[in-house]
C-alpha atoms as a PDB file:
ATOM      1  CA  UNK A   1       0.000   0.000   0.000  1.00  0.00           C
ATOM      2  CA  UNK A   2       1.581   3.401  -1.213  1.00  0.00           C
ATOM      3  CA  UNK A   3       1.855   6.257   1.617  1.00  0.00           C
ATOM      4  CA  UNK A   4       1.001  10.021   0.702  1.00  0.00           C
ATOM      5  CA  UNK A   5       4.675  10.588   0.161  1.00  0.00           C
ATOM      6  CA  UNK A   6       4.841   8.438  -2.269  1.00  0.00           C
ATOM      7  CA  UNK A   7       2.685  10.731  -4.497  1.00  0.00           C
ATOM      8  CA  UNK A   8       4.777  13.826  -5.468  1.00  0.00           C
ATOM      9  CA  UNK A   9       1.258  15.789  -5.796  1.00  0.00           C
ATOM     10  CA  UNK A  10       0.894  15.100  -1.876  1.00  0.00           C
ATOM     11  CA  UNK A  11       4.411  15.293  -0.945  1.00  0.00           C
ATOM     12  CA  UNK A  12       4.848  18.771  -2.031  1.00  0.00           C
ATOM     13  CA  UNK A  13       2.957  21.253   0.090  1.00  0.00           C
ATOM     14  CA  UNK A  14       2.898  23.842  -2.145  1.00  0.00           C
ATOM     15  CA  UNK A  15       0.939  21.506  -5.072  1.00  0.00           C
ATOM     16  CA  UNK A  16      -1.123  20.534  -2.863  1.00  0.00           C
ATOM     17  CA  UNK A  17      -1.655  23.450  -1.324  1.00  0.00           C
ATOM     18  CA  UNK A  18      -2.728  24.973  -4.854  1.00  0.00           C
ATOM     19  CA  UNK A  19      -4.942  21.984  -5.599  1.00  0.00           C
ATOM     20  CA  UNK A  20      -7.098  23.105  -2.409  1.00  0.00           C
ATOM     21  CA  UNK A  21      -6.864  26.915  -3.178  1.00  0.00           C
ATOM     22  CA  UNK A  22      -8.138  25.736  -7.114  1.00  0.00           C
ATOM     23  CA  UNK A  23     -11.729  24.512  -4.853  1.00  0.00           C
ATOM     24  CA  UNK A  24     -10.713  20.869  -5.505  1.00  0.00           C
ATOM     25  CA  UNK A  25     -12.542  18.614  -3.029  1.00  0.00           C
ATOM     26  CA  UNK A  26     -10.438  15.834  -1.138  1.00  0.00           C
ATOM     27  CA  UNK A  27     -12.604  13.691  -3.035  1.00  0.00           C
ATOM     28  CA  UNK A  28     -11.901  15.178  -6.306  1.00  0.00           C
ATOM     29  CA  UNK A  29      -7.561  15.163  -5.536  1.00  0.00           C
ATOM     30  CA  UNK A  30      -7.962  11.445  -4.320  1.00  0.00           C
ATOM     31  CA  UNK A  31      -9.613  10.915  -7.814  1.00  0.00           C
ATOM     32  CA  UNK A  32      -7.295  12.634 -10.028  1.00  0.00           C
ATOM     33  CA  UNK A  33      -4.160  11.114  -8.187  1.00  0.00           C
ATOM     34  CA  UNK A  34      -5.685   7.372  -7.718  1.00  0.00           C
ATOM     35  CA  UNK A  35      -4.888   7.426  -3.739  1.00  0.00           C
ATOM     36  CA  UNK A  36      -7.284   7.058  -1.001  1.00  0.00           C
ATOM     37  CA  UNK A  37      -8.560   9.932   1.189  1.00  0.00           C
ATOM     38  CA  UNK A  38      -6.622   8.288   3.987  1.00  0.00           C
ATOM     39  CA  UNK A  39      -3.286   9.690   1.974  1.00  0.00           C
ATOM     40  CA  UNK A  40      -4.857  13.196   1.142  1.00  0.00           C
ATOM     41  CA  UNK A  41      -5.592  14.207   4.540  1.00  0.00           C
ATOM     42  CA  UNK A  42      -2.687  12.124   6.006  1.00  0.00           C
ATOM     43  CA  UNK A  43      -0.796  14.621   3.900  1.00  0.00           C
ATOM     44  CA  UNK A  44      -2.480  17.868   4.890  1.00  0.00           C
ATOM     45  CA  UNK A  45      -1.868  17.009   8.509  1.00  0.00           C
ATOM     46  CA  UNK A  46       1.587  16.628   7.623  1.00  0.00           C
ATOM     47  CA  UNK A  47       1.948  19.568   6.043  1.00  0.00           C
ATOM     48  CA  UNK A  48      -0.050  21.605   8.967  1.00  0.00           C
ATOM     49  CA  UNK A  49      -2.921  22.527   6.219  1.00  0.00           C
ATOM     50  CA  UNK A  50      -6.617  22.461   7.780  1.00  0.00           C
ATOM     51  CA  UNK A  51      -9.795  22.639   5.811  1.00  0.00           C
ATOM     52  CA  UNK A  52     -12.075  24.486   5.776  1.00  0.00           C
ATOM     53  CA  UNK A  53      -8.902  26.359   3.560  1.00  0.00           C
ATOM     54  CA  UNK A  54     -10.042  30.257   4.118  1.00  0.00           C
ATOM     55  CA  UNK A  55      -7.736  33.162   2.800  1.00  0.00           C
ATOM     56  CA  UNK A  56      -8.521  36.712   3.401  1.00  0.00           C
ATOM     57  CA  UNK A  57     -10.496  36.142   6.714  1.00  0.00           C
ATOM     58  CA  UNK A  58     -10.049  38.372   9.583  1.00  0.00           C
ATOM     59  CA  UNK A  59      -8.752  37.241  13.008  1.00  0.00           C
ATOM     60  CA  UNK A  60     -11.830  38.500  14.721  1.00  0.00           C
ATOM     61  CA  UNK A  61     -14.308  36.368  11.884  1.00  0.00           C
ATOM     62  CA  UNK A  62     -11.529  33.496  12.243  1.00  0.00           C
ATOM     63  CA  UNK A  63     -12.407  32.659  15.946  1.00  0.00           C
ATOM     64  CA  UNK A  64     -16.790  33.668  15.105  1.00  0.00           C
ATOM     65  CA  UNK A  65     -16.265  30.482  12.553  1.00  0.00           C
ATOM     66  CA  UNK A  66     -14.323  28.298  14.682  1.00  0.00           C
ATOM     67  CA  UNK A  67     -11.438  28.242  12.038  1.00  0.00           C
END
């Protein structure tokens, strides 16, 4: 069974990073790489990357939404 750093997509914060800024679902990476969402999110933990992914926000709206 292949880990997430076995797929350069996942290993690589900053692609992966971009695929979640693009509005691609987990679902959607696990599909276009052919890995399980197991390795996706195994990745973002790695990488310290939390979804809901939010840019822009303000602190104060940050802690409203719980993000």
């Amino acid at each position: 069974m292949k880990c997430w750093y076995h797929y350069p997509e996942l290993a690589d914060r900053h692609i992966l990073l971009n695929l979640l800024r693009s509005g691609y679902s987990i679902r959607e990476i696990c599909e276009m790489l052919g890995c399980t969402r197991t390795n996706v999110a195994s990745a973002m933990k790695n990488h310290g990357i939390q979804r809901p992914y939010v840019e822009h926000v303000p602190e104060g709206m940050r802690k409203r939404m719980g993000l």
